[in-house]
PDB file of N, CA and C in Angstrom:
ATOM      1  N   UNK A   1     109.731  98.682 117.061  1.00  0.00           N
ATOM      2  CA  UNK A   1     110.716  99.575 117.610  1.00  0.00           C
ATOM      3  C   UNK A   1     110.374  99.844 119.070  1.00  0.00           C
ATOM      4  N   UNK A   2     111.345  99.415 120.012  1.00  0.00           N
ATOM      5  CA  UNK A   2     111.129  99.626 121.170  1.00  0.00           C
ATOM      6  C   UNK A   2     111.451 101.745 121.171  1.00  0.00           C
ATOM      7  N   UNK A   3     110.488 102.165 122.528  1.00  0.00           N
ATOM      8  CA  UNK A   3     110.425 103.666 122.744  1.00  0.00           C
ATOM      9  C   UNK A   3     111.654 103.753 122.660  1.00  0.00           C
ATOM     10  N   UNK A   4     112.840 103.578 123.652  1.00  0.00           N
ATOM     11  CA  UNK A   4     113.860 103.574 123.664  1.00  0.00           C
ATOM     12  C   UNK A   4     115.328 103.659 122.727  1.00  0.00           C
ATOM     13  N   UNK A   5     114.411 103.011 121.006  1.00  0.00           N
ATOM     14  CA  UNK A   5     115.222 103.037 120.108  1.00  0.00           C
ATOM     15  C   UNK A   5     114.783 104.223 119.426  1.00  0.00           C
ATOM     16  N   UNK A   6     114.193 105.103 119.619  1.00  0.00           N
ATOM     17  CA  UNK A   6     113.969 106.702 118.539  1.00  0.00           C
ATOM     18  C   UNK A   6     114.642 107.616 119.440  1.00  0.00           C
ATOM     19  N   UNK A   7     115.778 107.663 118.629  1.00  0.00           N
ATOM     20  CA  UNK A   7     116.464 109.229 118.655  1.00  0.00           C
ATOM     21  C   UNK A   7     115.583 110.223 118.766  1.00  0.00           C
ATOM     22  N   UNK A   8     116.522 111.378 119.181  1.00  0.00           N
ATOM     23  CA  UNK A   8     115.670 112.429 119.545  1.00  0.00           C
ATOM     24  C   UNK A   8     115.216 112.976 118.189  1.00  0.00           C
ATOM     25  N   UNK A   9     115.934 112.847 117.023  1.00  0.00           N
ATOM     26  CA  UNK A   9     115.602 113.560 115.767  1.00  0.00           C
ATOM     27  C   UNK A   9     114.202 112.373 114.853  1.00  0.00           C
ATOM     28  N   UNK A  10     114.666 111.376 115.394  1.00  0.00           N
ATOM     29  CA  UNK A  10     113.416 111.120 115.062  1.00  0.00           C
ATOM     30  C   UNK A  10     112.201 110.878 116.012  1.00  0.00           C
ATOM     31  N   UNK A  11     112.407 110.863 117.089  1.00  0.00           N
ATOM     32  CA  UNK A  11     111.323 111.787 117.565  1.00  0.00           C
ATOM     33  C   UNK A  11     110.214 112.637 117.120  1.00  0.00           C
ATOM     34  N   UNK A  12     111.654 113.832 116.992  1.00  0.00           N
ATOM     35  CA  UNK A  12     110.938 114.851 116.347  1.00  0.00           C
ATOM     36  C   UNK A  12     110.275 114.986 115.030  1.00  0.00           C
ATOM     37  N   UNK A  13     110.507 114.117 114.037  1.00  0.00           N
ATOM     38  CA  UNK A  13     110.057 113.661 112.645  1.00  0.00           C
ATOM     39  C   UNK A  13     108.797 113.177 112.934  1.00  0.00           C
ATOM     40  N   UNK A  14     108.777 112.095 113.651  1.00  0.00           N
ATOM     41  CA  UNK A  14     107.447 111.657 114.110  1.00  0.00           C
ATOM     42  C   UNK A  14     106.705 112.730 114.642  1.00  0.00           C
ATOM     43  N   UNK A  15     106.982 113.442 116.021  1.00  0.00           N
ATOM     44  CA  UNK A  15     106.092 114.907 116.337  1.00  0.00           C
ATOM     45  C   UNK A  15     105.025 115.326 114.832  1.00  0.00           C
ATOM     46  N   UNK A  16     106.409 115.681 113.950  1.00  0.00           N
ATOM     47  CA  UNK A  16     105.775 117.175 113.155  1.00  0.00           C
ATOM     48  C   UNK A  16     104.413 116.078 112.146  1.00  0.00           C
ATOM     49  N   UNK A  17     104.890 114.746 112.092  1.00  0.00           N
ATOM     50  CA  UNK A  17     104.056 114.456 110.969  1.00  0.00           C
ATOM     51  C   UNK A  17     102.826 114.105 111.640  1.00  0.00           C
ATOM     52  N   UNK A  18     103.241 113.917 112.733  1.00  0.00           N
ATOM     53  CA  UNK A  18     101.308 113.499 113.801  1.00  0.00           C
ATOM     54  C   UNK A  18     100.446 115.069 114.666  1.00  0.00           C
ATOM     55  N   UNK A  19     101.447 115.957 114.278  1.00  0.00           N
ATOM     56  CA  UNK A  19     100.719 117.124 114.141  1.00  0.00           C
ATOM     57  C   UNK A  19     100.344 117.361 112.792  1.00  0.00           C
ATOM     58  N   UNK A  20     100.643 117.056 111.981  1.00  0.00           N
ATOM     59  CA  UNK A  20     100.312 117.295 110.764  1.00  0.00           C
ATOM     60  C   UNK A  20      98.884 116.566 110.399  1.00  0.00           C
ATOM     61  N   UNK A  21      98.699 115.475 110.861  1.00  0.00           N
ATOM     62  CA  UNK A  21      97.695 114.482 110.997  1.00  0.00           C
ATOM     63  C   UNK A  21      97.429 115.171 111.957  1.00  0.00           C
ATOM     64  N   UNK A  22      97.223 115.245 112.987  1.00  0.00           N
ATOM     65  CA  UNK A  22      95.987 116.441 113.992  1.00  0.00           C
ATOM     66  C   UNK A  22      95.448 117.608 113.204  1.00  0.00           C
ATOM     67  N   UNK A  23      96.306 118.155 112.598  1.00  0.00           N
ATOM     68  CA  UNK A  23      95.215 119.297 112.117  1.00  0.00           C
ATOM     69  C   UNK A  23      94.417 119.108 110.977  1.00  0.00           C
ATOM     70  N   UNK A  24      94.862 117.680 110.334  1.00  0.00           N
ATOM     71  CA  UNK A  24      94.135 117.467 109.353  1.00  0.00           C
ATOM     72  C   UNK A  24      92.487 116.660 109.794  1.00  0.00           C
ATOM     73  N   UNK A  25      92.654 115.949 110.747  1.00  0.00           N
ATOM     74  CA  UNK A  25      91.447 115.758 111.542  1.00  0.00           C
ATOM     75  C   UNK A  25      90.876 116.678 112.121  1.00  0.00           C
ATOM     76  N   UNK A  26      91.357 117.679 112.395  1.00  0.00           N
ATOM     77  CA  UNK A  26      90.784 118.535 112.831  1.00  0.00           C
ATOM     78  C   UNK A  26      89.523 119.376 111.543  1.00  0.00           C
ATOM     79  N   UNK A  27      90.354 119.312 110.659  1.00  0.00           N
ATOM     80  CA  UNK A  27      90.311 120.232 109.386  1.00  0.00           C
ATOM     81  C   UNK A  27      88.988 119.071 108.906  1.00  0.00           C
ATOM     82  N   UNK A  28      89.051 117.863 108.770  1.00  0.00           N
ATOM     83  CA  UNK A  28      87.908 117.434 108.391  1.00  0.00           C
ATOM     84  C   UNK A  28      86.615 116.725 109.851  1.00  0.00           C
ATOM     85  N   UNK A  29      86.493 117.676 110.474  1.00  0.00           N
ATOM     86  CA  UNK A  29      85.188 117.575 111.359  1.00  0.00           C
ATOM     87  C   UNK A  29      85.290 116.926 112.835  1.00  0.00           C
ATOM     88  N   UNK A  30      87.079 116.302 113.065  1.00  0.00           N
ATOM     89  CA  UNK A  30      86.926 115.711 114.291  1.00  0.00           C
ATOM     90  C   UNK A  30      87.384 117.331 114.937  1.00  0.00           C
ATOM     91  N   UNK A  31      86.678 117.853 115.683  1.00  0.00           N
ATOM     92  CA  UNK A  31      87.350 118.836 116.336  1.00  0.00           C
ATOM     93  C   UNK A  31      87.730 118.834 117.358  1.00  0.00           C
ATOM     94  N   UNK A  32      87.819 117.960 118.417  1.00  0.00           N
ATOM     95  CA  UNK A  32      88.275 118.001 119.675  1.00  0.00           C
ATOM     96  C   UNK A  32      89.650 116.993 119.416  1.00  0.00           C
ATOM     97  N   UNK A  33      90.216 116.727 118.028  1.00  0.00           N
ATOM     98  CA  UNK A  33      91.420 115.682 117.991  1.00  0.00           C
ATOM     99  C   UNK A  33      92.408 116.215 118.845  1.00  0.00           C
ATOM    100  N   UNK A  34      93.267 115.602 119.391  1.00  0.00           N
ATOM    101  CA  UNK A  34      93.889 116.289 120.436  1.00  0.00           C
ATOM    102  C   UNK A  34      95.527 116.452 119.132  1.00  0.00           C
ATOM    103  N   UNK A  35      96.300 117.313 119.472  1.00  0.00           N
ATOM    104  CA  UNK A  35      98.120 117.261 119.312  1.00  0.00           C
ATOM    105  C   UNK A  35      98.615 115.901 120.142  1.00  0.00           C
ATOM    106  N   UNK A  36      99.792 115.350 119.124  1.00  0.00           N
ATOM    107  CA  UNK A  36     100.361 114.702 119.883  1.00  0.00           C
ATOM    108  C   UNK A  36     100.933 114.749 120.836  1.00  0.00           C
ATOM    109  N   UNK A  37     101.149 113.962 122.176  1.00  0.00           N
ATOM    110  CA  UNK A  37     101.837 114.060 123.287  1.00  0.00           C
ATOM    111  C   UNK A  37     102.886 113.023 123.256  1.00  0.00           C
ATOM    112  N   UNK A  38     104.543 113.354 123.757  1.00  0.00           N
ATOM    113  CA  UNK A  38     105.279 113.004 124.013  1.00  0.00           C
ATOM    114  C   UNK A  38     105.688 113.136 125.167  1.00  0.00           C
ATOM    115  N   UNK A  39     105.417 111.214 125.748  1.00  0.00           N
ATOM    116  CA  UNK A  39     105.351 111.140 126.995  1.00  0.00           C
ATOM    117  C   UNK A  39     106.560 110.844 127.898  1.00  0.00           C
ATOM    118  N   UNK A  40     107.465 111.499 126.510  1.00  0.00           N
ATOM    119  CA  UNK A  40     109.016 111.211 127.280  1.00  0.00           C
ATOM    120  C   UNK A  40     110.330 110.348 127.260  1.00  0.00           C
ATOM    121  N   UNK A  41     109.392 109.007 126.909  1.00  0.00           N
ATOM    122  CA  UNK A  41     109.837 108.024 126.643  1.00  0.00           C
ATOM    123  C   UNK A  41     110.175 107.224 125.513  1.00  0.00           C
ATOM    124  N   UNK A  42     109.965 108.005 124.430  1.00  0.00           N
ATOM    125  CA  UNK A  42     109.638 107.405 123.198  1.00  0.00           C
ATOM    126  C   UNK A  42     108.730 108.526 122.225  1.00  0.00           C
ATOM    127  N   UNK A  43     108.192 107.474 121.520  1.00  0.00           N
ATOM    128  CA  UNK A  43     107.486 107.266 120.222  1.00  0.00           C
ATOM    129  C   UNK A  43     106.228 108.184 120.750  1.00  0.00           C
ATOM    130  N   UNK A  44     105.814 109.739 120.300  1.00  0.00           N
ATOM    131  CA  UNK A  44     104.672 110.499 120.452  1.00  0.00           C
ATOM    132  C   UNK A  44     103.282 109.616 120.286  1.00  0.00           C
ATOM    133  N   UNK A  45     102.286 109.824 120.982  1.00  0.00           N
ATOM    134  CA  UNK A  45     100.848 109.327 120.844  1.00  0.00           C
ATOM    135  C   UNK A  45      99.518 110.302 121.128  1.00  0.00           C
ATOM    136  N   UNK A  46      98.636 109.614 120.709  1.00  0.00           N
ATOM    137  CA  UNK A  46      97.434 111.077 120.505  1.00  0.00           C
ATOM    138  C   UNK A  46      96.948 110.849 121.960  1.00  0.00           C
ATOM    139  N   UNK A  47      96.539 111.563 123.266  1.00  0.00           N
ATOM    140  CA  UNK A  47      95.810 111.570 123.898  1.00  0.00           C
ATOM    141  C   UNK A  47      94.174 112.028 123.653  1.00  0.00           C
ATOM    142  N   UNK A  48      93.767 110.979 122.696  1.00  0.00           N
ATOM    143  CA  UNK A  48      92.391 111.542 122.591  1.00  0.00           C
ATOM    144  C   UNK A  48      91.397 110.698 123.566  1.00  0.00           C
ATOM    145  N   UNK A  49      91.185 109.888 124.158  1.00  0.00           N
ATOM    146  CA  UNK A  49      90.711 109.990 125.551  1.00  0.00           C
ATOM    147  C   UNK A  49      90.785 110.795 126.670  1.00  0.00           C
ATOM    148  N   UNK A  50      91.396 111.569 126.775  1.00  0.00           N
ATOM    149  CA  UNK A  50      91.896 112.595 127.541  1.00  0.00           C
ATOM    150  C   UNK A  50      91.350 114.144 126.667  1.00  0.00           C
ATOM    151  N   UNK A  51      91.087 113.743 125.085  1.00  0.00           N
ATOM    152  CA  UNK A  51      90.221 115.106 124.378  1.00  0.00           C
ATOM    153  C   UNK A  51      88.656 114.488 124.780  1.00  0.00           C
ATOM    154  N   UNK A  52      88.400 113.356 125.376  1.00  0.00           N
ATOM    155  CA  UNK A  52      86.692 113.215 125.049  1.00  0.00           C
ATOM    156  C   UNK A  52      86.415 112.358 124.009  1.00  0.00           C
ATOM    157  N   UNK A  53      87.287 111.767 123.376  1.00  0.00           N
ATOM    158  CA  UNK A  53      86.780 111.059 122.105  1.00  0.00           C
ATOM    159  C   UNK A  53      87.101 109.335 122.570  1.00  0.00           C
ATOM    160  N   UNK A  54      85.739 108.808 123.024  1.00  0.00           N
ATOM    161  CA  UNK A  54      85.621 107.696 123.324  1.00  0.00           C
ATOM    162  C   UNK A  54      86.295 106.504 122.490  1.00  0.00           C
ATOM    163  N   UNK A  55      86.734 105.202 123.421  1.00  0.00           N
ATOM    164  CA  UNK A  55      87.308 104.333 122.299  1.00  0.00           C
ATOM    165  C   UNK A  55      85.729 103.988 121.380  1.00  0.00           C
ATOM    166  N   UNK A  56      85.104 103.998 121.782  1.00  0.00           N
ATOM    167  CA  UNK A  56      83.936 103.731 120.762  1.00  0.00           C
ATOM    168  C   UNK A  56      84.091 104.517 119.365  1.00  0.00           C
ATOM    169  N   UNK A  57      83.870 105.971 120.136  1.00  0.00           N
ATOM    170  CA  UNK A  57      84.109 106.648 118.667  1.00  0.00           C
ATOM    171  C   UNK A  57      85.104 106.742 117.931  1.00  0.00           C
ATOM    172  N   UNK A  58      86.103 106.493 118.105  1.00  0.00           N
ATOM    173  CA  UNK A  58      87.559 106.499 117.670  1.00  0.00           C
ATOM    174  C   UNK A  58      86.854 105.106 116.608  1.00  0.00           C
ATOM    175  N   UNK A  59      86.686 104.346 116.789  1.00  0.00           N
ATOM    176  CA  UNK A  59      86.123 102.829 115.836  1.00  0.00           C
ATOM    177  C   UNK A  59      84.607 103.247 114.546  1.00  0.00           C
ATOM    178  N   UNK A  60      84.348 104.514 115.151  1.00  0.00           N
ATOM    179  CA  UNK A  60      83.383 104.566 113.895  1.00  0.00           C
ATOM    180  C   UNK A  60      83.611 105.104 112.715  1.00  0.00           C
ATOM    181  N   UNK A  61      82.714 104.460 111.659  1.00  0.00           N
ATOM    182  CA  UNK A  61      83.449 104.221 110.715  1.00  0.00           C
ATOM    183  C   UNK A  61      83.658 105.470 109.924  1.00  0.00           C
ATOM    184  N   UNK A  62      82.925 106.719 110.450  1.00  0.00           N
ATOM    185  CA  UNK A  62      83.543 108.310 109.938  1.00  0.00           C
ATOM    186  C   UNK A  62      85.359 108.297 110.277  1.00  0.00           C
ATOM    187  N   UNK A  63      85.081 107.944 111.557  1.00  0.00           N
ATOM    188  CA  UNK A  63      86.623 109.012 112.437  1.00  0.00           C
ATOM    189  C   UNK A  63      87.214 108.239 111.714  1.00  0.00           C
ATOM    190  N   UNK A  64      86.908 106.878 111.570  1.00  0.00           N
ATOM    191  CA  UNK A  64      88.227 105.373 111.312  1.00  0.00           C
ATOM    192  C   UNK A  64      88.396 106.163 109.457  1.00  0.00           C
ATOM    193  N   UNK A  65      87.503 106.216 108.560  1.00  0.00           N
ATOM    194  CA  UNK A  65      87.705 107.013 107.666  1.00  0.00           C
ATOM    195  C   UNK A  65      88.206 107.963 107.436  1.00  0.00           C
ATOM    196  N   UNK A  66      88.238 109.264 108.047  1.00  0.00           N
ATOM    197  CA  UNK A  66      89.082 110.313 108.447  1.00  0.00           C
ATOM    198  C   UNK A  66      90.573 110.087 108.527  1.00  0.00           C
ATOM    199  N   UNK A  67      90.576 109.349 109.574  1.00  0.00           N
ATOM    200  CA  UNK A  67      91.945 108.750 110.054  1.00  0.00           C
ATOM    201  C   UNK A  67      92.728 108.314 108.650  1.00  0.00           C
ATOM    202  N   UNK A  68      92.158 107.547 108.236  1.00  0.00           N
ATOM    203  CA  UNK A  68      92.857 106.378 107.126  1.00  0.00           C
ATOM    204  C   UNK A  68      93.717 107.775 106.109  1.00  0.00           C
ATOM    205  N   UNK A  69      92.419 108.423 106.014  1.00  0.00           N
ATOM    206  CA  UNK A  69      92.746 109.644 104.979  1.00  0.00           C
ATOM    207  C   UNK A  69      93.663 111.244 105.075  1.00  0.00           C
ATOM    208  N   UNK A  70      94.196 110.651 106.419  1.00  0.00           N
ATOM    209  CA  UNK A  70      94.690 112.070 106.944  1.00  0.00           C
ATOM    210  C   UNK A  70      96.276 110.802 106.876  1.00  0.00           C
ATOM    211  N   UNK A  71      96.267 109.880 107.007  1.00  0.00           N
ATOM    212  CA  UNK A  71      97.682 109.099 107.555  1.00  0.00           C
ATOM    213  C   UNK A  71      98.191 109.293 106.123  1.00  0.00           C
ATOM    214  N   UNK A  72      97.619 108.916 104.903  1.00  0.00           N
ATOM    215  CA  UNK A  72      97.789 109.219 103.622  1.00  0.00           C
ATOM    216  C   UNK A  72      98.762 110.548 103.241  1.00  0.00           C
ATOM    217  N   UNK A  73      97.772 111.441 104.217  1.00  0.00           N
ATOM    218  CA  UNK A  73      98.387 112.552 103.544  1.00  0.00           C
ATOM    219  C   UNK A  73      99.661 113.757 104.423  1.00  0.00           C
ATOM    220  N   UNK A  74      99.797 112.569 105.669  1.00  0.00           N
ATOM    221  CA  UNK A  74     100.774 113.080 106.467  1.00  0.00           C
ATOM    222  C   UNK A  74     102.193 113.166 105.893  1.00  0.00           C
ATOM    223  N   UNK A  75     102.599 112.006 105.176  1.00  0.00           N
ATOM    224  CA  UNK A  75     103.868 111.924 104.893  1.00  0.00           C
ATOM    225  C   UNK A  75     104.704 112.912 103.611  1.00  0.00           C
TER     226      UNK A  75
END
């Protein structure tokens, strides 16, 4: 899906469920996960380089675990 093809309502669908997934990372030990940012153009994304959380760490195999288990339980 090009940015360009999400409506604003889904947009916003996307927003609530990747905040939903932020606080759930949050909730299990990543604490600096950032809220999603919508950069205007599209499709929301996490600025977590911009929270401090290196691409390194983003790949280890806690956060990558975390992750897997919070996407699960976003929807």
């Amino acid at each position: 899906m090009q940015d360009s093809d999400c409506s604003p309502a889904l947009e916003e669908q996307m927003l609530t469920a990747d905040r939903k997934l932020a606080r759930c990372m949050r909730s299990h030990g990543v604490a600096n996960f950032p809220d999603p940012a919508n950069g205007g153009s599209g499709a929301p994304f996490f600025p977590i380089s911009s929270a401090g959380i290196s691409d390194a760490a983003s790949r280890a195999p806690r956060f990558v675990r975390e992750l897997s288990a919070c996407r699960a339980c976003r929807r």
